[in-house]
N, C-alpha and C. Protein backbone atom coordinates (compact mmCIF):
# COMPACT_ATOMS: atom_id res chain seq x y z
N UNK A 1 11.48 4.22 3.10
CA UNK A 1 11.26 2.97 2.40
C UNK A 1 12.18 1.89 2.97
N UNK A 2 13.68 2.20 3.12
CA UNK A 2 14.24 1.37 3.82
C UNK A 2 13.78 0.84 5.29
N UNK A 3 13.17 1.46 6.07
CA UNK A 3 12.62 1.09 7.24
C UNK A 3 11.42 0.41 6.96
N UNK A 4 10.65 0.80 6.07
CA UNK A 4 9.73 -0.28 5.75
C UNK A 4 10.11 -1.60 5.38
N UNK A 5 10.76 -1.58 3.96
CA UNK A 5 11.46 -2.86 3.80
C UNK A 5 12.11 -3.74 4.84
N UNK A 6 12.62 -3.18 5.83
CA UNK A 6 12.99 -3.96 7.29
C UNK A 6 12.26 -4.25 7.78
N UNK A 7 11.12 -4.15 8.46
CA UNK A 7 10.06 -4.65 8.97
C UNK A 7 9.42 -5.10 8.44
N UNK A 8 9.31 -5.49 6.85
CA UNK A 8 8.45 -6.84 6.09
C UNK A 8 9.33 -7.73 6.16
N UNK A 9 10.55 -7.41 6.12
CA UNK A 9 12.13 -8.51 5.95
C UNK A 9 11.77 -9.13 7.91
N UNK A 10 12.00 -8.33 8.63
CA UNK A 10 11.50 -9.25 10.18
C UNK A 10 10.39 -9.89 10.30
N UNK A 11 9.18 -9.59 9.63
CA UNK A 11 8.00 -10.38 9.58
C UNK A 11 8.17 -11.67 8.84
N UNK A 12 9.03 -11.65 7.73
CA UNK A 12 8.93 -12.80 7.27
C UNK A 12 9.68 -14.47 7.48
N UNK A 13 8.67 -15.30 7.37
CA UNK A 13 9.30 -16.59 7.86
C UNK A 13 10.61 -16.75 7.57
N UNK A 14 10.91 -17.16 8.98
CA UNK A 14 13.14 -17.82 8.58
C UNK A 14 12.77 -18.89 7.54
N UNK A 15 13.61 -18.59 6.06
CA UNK A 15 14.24 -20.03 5.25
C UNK A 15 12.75 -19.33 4.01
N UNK A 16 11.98 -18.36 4.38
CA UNK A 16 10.83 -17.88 3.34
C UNK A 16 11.43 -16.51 2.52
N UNK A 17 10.77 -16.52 1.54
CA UNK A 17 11.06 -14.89 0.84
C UNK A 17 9.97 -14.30 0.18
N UNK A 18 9.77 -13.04 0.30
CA UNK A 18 8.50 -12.26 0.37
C UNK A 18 9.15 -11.60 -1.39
N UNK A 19 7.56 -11.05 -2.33
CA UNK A 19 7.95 -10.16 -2.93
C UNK A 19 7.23 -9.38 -2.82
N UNK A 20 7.84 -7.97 -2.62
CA UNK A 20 6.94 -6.46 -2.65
C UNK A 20 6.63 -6.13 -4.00
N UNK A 21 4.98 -5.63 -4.19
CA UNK A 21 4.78 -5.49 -5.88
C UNK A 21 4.65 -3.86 -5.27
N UNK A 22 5.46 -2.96 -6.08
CA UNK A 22 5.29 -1.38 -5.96
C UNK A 22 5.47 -0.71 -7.19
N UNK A 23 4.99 0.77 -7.19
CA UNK A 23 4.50 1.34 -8.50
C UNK A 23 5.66 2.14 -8.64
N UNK A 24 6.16 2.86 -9.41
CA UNK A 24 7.40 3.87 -10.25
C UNK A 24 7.77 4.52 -9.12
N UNK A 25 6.95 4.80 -7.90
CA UNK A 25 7.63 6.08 -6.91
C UNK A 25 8.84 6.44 -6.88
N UNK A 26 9.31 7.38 -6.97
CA UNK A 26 10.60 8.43 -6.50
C UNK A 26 11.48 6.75 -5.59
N UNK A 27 10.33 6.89 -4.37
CA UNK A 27 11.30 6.17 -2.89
C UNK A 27 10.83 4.54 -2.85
N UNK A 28 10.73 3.96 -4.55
CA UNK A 28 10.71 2.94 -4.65
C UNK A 28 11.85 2.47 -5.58
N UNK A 29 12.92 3.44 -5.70
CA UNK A 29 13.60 3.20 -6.43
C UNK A 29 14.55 2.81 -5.55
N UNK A 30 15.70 1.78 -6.54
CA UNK A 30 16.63 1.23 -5.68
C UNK A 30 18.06 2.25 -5.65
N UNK A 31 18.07 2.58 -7.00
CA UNK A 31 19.43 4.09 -7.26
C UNK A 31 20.61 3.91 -6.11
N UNK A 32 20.62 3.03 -5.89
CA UNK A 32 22.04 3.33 -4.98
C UNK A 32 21.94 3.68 -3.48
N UNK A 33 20.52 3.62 -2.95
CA UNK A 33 20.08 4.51 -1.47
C UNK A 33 19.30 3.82 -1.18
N UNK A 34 18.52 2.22 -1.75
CA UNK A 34 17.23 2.00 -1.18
C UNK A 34 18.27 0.62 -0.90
N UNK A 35 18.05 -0.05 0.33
CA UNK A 35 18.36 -1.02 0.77
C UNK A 35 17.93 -2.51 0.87
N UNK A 36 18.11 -3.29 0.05
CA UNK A 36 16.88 -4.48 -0.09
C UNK A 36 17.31 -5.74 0.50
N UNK A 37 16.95 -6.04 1.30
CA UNK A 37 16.93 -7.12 2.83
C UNK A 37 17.64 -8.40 1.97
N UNK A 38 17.79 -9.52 2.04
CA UNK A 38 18.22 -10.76 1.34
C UNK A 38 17.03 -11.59 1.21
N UNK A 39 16.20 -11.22 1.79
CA UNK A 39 14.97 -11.83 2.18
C UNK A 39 13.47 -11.35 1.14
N UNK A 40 13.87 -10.45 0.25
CA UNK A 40 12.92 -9.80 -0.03
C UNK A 40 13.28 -9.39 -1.75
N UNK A 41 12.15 -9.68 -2.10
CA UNK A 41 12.57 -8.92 -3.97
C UNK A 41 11.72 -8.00 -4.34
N UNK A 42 11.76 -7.13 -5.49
CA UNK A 42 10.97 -6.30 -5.48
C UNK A 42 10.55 -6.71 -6.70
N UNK A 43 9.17 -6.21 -7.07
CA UNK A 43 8.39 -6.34 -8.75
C UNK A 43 7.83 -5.06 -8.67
N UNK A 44 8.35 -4.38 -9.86
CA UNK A 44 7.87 -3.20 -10.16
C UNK A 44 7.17 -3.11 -11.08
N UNK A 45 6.16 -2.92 -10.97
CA UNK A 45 4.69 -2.77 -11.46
C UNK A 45 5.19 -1.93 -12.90
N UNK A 46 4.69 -2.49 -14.36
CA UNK A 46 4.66 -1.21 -15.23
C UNK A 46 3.63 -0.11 -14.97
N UNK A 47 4.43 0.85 -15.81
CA UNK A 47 3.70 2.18 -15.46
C UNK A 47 2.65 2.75 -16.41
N UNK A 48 2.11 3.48 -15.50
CA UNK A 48 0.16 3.60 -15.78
C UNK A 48 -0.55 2.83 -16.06
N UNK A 49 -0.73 1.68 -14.54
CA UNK A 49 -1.39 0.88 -14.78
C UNK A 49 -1.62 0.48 -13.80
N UNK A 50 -2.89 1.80 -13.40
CA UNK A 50 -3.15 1.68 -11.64
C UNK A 50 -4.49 0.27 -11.79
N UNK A 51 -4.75 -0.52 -12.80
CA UNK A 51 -5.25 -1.58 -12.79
C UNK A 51 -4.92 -2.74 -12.11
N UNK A 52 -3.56 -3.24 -11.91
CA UNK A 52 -2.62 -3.77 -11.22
C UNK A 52 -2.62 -3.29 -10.00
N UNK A 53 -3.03 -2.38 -9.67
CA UNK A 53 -2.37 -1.60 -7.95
C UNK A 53 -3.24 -1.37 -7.60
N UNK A 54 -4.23 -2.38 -6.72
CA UNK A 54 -6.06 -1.93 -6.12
C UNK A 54 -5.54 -1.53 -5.02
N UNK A 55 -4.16 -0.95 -4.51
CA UNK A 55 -4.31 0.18 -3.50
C UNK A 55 -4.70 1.63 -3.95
N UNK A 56 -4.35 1.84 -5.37
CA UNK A 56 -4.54 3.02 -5.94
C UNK A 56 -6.50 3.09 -5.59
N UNK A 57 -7.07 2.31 -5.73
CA UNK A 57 -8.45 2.60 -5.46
C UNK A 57 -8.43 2.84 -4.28
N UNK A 58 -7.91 2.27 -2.84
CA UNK A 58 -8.11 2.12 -1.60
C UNK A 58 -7.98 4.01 -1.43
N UNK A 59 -7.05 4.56 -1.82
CA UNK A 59 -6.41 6.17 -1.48
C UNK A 59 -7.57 6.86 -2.26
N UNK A 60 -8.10 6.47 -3.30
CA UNK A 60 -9.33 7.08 -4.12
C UNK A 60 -10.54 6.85 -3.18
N UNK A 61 -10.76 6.05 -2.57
CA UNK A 61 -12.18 5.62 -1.66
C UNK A 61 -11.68 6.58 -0.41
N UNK A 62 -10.61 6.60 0.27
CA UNK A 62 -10.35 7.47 1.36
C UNK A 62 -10.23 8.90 1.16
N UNK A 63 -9.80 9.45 -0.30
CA UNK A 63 -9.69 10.79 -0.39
C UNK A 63 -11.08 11.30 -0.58
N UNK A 64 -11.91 10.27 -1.58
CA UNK A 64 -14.10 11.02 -1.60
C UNK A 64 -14.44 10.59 -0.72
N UNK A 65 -14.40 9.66 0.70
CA UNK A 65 -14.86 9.29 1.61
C UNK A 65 -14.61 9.70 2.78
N UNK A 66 -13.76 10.45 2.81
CA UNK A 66 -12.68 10.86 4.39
C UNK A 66 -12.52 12.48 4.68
N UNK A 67 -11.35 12.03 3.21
CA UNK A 67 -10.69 13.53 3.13
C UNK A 67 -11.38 14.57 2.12
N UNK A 68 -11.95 14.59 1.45
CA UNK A 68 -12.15 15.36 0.17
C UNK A 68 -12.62 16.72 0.93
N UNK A 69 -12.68 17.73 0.58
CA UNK A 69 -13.17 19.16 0.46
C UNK A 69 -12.89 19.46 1.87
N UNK A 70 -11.87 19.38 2.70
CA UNK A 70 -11.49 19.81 3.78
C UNK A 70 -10.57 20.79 4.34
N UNK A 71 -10.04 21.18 5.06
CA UNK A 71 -9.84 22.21 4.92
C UNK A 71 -8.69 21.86 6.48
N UNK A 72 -7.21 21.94 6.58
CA UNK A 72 -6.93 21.42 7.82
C UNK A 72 -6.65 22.72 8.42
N UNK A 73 -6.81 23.19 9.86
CA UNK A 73 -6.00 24.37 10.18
C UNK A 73 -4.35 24.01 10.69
N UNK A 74 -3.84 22.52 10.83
CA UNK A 74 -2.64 22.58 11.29
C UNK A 74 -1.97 21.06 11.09
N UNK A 75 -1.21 20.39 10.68
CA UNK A 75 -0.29 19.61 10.60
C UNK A 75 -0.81 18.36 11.51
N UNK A 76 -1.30 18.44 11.99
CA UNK A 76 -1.64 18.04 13.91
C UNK A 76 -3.26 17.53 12.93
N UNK A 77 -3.69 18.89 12.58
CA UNK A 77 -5.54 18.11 11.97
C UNK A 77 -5.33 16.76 10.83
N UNK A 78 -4.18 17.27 10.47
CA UNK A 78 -4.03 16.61 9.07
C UNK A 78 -3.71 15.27 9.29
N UNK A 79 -2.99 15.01 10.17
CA UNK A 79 -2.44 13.46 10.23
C UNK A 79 -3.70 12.77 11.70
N UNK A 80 -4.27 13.54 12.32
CA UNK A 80 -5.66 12.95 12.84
C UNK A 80 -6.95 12.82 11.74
N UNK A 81 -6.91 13.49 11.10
CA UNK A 81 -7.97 13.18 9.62
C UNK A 81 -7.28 11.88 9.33
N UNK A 82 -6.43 12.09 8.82
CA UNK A 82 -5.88 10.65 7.77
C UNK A 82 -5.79 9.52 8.52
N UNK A 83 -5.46 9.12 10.38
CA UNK A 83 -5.44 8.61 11.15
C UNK A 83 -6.88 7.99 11.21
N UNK A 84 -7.78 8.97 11.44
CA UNK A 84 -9.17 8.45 11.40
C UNK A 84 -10.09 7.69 10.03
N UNK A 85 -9.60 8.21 8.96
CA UNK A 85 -10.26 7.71 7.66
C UNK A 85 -9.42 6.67 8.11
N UNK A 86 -7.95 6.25 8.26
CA UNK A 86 -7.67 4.80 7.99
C UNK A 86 -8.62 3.75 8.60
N UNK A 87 -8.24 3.92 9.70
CA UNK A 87 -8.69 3.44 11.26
C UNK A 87 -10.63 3.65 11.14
N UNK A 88 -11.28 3.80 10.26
CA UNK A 88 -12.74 3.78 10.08
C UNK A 88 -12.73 2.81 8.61
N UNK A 89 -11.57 2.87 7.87
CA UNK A 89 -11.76 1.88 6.84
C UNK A 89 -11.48 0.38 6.85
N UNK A 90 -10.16 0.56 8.00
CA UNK A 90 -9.61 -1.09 8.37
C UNK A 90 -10.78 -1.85 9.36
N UNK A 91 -11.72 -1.07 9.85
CA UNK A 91 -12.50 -1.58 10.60
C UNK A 91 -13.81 -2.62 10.01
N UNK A 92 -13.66 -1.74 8.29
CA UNK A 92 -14.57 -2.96 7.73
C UNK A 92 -13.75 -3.85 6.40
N UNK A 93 -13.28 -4.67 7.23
CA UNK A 93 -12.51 -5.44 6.12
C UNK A 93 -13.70 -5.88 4.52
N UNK A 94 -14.77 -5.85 4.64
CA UNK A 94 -15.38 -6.21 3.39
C UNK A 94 -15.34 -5.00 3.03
N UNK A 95 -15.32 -4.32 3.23
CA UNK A 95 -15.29 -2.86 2.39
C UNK A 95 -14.07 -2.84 1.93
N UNK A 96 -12.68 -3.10 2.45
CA UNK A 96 -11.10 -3.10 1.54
C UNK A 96 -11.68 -4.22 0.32
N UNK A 97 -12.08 -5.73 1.02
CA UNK A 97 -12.33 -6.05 -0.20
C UNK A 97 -12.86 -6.00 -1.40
N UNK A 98 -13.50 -5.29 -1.48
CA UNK A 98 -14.92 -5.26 -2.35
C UNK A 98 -14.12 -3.60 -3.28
N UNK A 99 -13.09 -3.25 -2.57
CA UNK A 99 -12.76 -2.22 -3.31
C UNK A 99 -11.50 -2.61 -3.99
N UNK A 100 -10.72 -3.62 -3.71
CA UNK A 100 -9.53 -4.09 -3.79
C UNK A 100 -9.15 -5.13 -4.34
N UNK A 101 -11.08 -6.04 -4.90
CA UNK A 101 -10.50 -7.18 -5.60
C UNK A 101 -10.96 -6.92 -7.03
N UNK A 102 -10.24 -7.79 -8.29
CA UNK A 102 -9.91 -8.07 -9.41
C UNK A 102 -10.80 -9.41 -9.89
N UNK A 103 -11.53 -9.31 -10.04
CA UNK A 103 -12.33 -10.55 -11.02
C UNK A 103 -11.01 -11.81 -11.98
N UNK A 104 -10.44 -10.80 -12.14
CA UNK A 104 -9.65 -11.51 -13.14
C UNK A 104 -8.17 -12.08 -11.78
N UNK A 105 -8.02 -11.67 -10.76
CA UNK A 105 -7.02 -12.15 -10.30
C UNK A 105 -7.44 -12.96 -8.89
N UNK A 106 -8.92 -13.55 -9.06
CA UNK A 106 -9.37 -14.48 -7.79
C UNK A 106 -8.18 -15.48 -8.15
N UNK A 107 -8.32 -16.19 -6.81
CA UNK A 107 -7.77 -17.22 -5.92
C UNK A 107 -8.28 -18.19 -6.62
N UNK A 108 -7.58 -19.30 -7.00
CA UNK A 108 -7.89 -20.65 -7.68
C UNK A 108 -7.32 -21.45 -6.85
N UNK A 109 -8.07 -22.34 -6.39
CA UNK A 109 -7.71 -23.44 -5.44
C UNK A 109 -7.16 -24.66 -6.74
N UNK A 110 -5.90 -24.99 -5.95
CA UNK A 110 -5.25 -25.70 -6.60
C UNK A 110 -4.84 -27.35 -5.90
């Protein structure tokens, strides 16, 4: 998580600040071990309320669409399965959307 958090903290504009919205995880916790950039805040999502978190659908569309009822023989199959479901889903961006948006949280031009 800390290496992640570094590389959203380098992506983001000099003099800008990003916030990460993440769910209860174990390695989203800050406890004394998670490192948080100056650049960056965190919002932690309340809990059970994968309504808020349309990535939780994205891992639900890839596990009945990709992965489901499989069977890996080695470590090696497993991260080329999951490699390929990604990499076949990012390819149709209307498909993330259409799984990922919220009626209630469109874009209002202001």
């Amino acid at each position: 998580m800390n290496l992640h958090l570094s590389e959203i903290s380098r992506c983001v504009a000099p003099g800008a600040h990003a916030v990460v919205t993440l769910d209860g995880a174990g390695w989203h916790q800050t406890g004394g071990r998670l490192k948080l950039p100056d650049n960056i805040s965190l919002l932690a999502l309340p809990p059970y309320s994968p309504e808020l978190n349309p990535q939780e659908n994205i891992w639900q569309f890839l596990r009945q669409n990709y992965l489901a009822n499989s069977v890996f023989d080695t470590y090696e199959a497993i991260v080329n399965a999951c490699c390929n479901a990604w990499n076949s889903l990012i390819a149709q961006p209307q498909r993330i959307t259409s799984i990922a948006t919220r009626q209630w949280a469109r874009h209002v031009k202001g």
